[in-house]
PDB file of N, CA and C in Angstrom:
ATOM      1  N   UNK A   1     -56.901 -71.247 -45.059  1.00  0.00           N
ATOM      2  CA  UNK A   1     -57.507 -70.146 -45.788  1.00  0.00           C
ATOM      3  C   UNK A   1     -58.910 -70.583 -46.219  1.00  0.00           C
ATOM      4  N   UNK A   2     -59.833 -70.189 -46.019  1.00  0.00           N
ATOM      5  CA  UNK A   2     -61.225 -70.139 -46.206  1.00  0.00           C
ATOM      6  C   UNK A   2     -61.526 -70.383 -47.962  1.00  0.00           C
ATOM      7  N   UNK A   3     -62.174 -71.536 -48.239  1.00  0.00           N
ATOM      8  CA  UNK A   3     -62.537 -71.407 -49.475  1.00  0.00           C
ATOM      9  C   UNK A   3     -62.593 -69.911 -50.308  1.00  0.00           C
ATOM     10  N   UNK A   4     -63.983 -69.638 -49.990  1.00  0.00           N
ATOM     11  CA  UNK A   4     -63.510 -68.567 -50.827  1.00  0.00           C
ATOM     12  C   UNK A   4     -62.594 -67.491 -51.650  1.00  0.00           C
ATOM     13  N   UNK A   5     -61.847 -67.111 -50.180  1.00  0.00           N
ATOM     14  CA  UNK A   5     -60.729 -66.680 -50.480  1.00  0.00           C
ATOM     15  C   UNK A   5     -59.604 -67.215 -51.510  1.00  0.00           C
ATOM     16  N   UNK A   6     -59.475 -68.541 -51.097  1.00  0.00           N
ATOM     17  CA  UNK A   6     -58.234 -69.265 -51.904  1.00  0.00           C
ATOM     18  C   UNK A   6     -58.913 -69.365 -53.423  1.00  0.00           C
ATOM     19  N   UNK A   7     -60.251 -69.107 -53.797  1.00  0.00           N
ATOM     20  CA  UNK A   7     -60.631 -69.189 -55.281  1.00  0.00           C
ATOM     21  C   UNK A   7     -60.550 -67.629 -55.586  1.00  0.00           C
ATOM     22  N   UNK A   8     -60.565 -66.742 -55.143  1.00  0.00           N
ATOM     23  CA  UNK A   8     -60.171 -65.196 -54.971  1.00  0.00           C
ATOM     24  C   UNK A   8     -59.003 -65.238 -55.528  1.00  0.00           C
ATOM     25  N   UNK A   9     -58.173 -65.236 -54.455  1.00  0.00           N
ATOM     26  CA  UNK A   9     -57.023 -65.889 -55.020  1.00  0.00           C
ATOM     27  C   UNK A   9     -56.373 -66.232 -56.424  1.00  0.00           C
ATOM     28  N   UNK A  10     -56.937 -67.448 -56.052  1.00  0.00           N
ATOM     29  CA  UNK A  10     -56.550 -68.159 -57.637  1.00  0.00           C
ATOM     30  C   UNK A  10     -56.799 -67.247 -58.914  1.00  0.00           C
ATOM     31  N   UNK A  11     -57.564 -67.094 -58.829  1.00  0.00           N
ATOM     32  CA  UNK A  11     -58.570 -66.163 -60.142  1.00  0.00           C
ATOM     33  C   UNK A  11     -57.556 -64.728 -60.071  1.00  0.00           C
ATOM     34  N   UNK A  12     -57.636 -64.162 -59.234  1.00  0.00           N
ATOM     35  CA  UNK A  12     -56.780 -62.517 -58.772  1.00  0.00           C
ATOM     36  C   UNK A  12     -55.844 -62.277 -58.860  1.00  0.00           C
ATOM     37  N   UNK A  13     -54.262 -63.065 -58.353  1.00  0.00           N
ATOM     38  CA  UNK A  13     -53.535 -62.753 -58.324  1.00  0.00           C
ATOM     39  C   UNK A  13     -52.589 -62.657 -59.468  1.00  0.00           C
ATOM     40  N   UNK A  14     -51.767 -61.347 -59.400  1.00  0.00           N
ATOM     41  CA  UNK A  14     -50.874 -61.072 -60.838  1.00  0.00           C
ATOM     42  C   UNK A  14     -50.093 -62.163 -60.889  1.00  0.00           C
ATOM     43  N   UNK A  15     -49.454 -62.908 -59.539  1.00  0.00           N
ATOM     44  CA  UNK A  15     -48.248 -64.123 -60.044  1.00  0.00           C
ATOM     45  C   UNK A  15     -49.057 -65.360 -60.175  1.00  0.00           C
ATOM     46  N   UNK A  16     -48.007 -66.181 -60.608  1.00  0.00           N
ATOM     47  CA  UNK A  16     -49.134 -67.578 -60.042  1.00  0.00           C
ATOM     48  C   UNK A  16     -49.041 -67.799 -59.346  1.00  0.00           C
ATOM     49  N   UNK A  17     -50.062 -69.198 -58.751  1.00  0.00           N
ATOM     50  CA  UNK A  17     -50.245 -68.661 -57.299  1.00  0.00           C
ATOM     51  C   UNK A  17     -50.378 -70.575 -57.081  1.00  0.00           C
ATOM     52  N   UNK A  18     -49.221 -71.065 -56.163  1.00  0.00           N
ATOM     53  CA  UNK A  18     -49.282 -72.455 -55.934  1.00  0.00           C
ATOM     54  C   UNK A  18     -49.697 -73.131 -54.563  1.00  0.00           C
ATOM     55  N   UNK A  19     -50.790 -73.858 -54.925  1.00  0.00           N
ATOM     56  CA  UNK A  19     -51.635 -74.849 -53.675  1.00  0.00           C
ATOM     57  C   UNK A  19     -51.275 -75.427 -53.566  1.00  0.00           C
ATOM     58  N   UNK A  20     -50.964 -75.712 -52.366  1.00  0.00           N
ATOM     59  CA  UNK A  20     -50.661 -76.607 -51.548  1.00  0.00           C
ATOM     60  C   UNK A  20     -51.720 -77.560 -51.116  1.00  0.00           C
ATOM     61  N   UNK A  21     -51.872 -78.869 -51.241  1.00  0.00           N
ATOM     62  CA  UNK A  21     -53.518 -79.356 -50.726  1.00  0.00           C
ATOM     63  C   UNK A  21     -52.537 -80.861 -49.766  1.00  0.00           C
ATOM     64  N   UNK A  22     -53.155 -80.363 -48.443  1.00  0.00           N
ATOM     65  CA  UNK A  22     -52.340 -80.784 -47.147  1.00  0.00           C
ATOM     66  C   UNK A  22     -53.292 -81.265 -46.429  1.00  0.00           C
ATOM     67  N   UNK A  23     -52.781 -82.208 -44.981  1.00  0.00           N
ATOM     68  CA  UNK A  23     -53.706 -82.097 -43.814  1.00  0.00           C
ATOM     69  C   UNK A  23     -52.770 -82.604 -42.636  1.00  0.00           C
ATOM     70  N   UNK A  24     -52.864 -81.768 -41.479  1.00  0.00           N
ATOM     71  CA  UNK A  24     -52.207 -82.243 -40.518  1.00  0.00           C
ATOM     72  C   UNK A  24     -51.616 -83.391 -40.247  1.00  0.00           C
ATOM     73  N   UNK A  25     -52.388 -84.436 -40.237  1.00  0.00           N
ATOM     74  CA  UNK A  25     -51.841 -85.750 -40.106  1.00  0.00           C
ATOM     75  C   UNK A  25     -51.155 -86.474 -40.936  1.00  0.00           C
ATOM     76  N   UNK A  26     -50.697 -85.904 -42.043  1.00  0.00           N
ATOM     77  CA  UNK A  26     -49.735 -86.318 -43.119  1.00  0.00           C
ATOM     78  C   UNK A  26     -48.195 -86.170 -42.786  1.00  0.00           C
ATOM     79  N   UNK A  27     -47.646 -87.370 -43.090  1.00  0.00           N
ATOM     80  CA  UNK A  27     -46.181 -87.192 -42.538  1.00  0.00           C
ATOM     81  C   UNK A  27     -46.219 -86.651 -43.843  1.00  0.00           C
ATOM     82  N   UNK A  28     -45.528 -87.264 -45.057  1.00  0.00           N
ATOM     83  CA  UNK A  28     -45.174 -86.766 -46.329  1.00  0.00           C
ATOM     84  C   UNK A  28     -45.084 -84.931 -46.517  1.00  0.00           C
ATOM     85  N   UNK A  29     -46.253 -84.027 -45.803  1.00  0.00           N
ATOM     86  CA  UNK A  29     -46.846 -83.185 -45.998  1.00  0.00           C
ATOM     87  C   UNK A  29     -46.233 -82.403 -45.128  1.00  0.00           C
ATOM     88  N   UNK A  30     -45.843 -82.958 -43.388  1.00  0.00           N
ATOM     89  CA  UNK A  30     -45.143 -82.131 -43.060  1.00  0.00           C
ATOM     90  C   UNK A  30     -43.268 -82.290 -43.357  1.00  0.00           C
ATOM     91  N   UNK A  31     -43.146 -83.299 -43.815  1.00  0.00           N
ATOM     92  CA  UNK A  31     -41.769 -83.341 -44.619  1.00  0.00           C
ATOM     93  C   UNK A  31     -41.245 -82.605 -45.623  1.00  0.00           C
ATOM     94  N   UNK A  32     -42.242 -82.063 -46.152  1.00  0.00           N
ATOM     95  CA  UNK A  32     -42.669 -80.987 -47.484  1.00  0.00           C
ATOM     96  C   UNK A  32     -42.442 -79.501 -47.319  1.00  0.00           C
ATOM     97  N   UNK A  33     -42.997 -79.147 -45.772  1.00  0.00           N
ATOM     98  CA  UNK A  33     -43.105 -77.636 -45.166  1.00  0.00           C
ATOM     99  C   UNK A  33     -41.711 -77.588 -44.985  1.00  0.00           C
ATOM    100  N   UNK A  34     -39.990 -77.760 -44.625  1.00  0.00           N
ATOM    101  CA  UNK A  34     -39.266 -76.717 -44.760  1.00  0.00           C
ATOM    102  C   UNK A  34     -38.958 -77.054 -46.179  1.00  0.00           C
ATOM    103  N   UNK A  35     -39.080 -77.444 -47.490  1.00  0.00           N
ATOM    104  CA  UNK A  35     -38.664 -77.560 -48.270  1.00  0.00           C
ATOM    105  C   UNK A  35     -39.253 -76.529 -49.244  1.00  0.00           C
ATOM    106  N   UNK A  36     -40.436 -76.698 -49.654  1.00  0.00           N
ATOM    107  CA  UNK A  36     -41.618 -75.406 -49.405  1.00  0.00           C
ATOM    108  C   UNK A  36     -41.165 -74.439 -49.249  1.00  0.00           C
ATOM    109  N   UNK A  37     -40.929 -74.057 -48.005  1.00  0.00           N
ATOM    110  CA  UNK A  37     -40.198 -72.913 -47.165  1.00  0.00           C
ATOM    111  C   UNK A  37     -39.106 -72.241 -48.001  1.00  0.00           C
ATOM    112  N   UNK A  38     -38.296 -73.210 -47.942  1.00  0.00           N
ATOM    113  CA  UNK A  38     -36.895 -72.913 -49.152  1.00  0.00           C
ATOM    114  C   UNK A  38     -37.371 -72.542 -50.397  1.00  0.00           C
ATOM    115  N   UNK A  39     -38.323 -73.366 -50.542  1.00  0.00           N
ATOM    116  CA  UNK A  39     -38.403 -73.116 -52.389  1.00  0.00           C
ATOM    117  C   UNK A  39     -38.987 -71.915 -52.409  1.00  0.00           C
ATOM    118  N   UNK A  40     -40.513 -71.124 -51.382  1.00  0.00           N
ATOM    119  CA  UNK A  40     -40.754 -69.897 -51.619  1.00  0.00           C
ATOM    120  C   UNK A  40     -39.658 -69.028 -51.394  1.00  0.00           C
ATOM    121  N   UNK A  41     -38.942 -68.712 -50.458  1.00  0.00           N
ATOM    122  CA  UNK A  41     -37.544 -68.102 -50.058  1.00  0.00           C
ATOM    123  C   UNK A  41     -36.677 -67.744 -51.055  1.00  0.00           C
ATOM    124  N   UNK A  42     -36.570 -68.417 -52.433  1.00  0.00           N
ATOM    125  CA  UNK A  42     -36.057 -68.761 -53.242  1.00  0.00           C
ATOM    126  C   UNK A  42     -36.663 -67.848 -54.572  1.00  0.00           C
ATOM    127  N   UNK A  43     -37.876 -68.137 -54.750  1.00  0.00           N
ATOM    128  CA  UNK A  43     -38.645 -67.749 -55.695  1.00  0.00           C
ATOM    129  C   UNK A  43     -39.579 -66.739 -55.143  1.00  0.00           C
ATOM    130  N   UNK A  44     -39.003 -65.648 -53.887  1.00  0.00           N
ATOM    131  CA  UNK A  44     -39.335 -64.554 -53.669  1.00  0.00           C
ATOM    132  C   UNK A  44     -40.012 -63.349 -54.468  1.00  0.00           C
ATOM    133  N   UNK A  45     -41.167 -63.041 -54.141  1.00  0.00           N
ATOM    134  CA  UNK A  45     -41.863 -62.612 -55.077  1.00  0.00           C
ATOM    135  C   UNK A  45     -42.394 -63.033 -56.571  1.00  0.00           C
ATOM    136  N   UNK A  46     -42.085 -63.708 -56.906  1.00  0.00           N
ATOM    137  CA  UNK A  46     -42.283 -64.895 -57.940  1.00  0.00           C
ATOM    138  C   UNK A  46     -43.728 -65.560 -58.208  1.00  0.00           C
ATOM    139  N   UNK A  47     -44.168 -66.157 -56.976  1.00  0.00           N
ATOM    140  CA  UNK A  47     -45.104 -67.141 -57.123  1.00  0.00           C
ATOM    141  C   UNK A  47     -45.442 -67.211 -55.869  1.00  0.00           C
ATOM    142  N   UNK A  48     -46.831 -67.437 -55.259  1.00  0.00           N
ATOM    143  CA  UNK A  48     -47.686 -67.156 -54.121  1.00  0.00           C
ATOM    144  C   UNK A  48     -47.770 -68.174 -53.728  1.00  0.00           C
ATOM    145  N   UNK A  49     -48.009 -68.623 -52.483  1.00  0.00           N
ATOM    146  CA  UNK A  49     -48.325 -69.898 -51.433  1.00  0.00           C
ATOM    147  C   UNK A  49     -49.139 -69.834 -50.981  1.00  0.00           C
ATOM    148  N   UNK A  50     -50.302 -70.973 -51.315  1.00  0.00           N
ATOM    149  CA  UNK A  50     -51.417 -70.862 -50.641  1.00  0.00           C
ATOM    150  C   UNK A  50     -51.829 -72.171 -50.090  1.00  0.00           C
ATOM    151  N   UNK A  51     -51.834 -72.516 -48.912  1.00  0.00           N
ATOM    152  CA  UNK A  51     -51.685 -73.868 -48.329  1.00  0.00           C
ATOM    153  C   UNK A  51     -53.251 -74.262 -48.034  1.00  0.00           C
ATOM    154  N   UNK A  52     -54.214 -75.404 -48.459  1.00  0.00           N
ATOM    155  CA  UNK A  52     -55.303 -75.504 -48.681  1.00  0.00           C
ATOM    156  C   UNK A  52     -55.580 -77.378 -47.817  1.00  0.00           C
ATOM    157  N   UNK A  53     -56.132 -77.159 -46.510  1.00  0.00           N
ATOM    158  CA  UNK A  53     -56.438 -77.913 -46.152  1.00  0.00           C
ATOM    159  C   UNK A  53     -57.451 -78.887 -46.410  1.00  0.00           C
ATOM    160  N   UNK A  54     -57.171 -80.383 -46.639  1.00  0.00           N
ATOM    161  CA  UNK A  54     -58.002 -80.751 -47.677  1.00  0.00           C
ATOM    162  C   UNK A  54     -59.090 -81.417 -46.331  1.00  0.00           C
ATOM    163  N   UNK A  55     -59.064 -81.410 -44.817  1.00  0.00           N
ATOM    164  CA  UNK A  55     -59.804 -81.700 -44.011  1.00  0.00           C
ATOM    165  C   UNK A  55     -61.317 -80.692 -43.976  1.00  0.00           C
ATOM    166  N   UNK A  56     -60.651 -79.534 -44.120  1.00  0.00           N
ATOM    167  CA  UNK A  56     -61.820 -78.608 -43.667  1.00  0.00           C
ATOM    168  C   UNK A  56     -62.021 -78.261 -45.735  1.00  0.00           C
ATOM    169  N   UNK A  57     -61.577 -78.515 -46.122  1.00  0.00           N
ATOM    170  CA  UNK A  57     -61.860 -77.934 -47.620  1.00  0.00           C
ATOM    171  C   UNK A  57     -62.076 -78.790 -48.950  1.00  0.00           C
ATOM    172  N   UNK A  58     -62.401 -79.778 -48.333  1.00  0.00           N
ATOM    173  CA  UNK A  58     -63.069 -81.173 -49.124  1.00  0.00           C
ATOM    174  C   UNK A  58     -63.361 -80.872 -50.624  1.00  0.00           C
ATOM    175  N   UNK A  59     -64.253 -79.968 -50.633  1.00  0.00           N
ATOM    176  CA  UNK A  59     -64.853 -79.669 -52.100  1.00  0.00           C
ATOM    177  C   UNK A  59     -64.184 -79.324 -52.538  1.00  0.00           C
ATOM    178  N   UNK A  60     -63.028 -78.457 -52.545  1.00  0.00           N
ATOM    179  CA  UNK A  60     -61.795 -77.963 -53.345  1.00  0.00           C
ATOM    180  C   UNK A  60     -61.025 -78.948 -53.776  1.00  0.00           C
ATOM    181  N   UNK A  61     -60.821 -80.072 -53.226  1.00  0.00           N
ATOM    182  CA  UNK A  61     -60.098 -81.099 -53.168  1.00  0.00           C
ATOM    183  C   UNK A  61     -60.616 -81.923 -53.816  1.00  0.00           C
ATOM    184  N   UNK A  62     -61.609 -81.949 -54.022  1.00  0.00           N
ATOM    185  CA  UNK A  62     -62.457 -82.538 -55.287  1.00  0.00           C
ATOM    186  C   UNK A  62     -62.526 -81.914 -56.848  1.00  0.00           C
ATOM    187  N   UNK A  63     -62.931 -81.000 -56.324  1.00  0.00           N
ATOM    188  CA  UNK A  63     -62.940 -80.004 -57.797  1.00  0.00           C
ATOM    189  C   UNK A  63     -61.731 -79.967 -58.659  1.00  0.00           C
ATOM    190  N   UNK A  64     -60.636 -80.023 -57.866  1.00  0.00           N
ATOM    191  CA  UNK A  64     -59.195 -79.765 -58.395  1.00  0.00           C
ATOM    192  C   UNK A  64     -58.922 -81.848 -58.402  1.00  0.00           C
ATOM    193  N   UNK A  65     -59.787 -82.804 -58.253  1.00  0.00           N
ATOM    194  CA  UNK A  65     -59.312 -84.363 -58.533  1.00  0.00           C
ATOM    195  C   UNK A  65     -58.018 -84.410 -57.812  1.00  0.00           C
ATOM    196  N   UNK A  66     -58.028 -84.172 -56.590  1.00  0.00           N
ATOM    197  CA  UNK A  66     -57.015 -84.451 -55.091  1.00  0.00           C
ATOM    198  C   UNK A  66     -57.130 -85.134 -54.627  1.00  0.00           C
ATOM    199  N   UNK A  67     -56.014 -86.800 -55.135  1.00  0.00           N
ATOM    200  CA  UNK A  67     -56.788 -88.074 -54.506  1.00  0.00           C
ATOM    201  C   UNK A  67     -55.577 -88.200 -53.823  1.00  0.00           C
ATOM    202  N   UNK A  68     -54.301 -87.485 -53.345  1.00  0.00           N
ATOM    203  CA  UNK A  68     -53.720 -88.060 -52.270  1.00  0.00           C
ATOM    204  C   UNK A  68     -52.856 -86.716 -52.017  1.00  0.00           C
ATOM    205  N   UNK A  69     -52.229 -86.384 -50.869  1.00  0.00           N
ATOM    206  CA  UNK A  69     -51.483 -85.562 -50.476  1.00  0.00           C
ATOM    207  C   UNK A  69     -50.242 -85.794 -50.079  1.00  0.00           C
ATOM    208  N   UNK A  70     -49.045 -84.894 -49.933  1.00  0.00           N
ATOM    209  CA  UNK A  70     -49.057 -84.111 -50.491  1.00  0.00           C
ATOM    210  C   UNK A  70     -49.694 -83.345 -52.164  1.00  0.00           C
ATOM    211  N   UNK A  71     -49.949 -82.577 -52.445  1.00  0.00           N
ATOM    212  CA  UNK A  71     -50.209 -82.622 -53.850  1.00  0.00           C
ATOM    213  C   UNK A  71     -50.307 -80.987 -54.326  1.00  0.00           C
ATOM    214  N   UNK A  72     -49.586 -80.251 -55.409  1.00  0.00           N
ATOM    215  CA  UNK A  72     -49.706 -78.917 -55.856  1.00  0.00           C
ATOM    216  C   UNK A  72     -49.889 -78.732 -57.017  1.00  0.00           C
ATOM    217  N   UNK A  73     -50.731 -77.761 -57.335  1.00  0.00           N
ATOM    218  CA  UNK A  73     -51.359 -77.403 -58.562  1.00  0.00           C
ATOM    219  C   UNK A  73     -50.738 -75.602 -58.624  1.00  0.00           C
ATOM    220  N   UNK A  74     -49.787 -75.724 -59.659  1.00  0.00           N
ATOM    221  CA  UNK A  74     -50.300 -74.251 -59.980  1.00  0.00           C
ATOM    222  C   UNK A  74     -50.833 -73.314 -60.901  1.00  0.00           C
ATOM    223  N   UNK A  75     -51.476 -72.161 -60.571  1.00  0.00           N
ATOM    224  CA  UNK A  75     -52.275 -71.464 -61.050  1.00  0.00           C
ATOM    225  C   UNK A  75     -52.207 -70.072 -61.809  1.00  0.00           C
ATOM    226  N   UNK A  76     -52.647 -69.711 -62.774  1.00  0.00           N
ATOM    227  CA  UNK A  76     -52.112 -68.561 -63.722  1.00  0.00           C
ATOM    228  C   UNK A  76     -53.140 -68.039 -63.986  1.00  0.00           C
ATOM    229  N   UNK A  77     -53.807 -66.955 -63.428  1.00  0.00           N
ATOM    230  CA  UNK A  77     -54.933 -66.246 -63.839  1.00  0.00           C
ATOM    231  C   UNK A  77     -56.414 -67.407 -63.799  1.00  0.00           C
ATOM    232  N   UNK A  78     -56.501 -67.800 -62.966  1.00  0.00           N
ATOM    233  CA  UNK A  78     -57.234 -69.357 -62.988  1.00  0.00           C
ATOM    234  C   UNK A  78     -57.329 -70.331 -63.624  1.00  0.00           C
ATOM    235  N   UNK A  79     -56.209 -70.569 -64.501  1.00  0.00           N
ATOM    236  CA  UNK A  79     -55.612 -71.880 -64.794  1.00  0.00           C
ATOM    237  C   UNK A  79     -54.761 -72.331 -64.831  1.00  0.00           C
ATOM    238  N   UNK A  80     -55.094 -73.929 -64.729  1.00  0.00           N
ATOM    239  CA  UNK A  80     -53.561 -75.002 -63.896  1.00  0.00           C
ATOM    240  C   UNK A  80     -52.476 -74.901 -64.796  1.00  0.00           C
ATOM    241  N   UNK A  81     -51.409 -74.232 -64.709  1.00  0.00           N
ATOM    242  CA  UNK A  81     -50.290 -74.398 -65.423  1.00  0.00           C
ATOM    243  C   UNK A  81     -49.771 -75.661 -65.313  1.00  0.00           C
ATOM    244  N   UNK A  82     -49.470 -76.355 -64.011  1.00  0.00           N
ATOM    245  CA  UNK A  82     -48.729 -77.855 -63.455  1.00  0.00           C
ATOM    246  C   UNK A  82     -49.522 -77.965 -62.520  1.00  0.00           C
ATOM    247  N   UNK A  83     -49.124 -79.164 -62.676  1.00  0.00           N
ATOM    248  CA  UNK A  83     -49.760 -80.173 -61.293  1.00  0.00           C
ATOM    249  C   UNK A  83     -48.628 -81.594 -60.890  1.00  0.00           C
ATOM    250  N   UNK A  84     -48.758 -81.505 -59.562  1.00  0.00           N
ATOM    251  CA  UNK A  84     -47.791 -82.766 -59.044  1.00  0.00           C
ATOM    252  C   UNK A  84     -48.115 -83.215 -57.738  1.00  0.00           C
ATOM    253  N   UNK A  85     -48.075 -84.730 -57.493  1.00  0.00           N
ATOM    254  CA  UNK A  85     -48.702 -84.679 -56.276  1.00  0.00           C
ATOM    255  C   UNK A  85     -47.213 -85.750 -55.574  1.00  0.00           C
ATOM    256  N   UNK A  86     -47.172 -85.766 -54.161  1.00  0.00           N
ATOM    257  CA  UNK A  86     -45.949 -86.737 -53.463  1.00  0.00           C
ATOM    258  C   UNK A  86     -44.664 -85.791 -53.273  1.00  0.00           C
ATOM    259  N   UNK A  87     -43.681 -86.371 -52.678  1.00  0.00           N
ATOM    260  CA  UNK A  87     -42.956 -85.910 -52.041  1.00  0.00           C
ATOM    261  C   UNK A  87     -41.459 -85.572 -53.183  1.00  0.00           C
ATOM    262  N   UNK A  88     -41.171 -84.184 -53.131  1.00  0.00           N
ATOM    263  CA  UNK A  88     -40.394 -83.691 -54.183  1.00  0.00           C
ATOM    264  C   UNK A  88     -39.504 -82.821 -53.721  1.00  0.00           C
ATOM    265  N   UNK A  89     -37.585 -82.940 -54.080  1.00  0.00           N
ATOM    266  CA  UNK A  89     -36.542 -82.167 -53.655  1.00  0.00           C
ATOM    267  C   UNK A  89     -36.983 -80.837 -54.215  1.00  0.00           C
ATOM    268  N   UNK A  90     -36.179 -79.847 -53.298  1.00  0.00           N
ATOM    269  CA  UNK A  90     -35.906 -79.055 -53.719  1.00  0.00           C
ATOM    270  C   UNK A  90     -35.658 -78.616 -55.145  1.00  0.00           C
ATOM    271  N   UNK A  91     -35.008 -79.077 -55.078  1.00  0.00           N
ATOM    272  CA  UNK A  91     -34.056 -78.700 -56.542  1.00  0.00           C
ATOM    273  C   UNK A  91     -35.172 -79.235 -57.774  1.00  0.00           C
ATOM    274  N   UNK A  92     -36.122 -80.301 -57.552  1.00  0.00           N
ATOM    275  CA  UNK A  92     -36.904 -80.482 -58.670  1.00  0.00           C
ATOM    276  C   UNK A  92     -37.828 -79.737 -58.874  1.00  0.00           C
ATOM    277  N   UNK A  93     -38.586 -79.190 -57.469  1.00  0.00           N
ATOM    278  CA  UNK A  93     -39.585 -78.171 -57.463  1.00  0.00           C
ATOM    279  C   UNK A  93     -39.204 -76.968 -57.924  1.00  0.00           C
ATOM    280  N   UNK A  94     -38.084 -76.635 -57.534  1.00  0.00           N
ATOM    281  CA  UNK A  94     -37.880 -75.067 -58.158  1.00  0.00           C
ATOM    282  C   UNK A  94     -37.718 -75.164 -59.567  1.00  0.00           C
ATOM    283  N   UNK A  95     -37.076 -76.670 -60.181  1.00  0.00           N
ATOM    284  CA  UNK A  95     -37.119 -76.503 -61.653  1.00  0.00           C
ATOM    285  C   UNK A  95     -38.129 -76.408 -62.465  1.00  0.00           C
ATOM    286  N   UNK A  96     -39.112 -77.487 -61.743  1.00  0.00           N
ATOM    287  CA  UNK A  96     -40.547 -76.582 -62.344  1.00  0.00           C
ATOM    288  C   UNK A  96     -41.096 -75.458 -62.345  1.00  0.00           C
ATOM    289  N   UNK A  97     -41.338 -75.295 -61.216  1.00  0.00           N
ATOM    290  CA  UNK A  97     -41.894 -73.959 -61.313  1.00  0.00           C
ATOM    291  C   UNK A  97     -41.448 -72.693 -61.968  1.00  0.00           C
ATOM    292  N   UNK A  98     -40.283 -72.536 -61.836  1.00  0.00           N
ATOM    293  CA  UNK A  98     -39.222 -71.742 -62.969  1.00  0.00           C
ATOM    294  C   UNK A  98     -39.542 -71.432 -64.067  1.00  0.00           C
ATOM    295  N   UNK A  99     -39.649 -72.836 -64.658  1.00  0.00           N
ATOM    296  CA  UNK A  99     -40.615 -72.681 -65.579  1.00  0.00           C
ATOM    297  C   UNK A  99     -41.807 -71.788 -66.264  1.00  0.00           C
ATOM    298  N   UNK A 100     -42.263 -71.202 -65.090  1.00  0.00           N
ATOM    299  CA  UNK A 100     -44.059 -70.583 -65.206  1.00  0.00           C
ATOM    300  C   UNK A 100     -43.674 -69.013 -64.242  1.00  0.00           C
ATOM    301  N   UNK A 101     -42.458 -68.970 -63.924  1.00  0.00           N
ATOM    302  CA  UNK A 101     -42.269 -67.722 -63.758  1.00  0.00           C
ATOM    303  C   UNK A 101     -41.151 -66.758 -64.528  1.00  0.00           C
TER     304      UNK A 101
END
């Protein structure tokens, strides 16, 4: 998703709205995507997915202090409710986030 957009986004949307800050060559990261998967599936309509490549989107990844990936921040009217970065079950992610929805 194109910078811009994903700060659109952030700022815009009625739910919160959780980044994903990824890059292809990450095992951890693709170990993450069906779990992810489940957890949005789960928290259907709830909370937004926005997957933010930190190859092509560097400055975001800065701005938001993204020093390793996997890593998610989420967002509430443009600010960070949570933040967590590394590899996380199911069952812990949805307990957070739960939280903020």
């Amino acid at each position: 998703m194109p910078k811009q957009k994903v700060k659109e986004v952030i700022q815009k949307s009625p739910q919160p709205v959780l980044v994903d800050f990824f890059a292809d060559w990450c095992g951890p990261c693709q170990t993450m995507e069906p779990v992810l998967k489940q957890v949005m599936d789960d928290l259907e309509g709830k909370i937004k997915l926005v997957k933010l490549n930190i190859d092509r989107n560097p400055q975001m990844s800065l701005q938001f202090g993204v020093r390793s990936i996997p890593h998610y921040i989420l967002f509430k009217n443009g600010k960070i409710l949570w933040r967590k970065g590394g590899l996380m079950t199911k069952r812990d992610l949805i307990q957070a986030l739960k939280g903020f929805v």
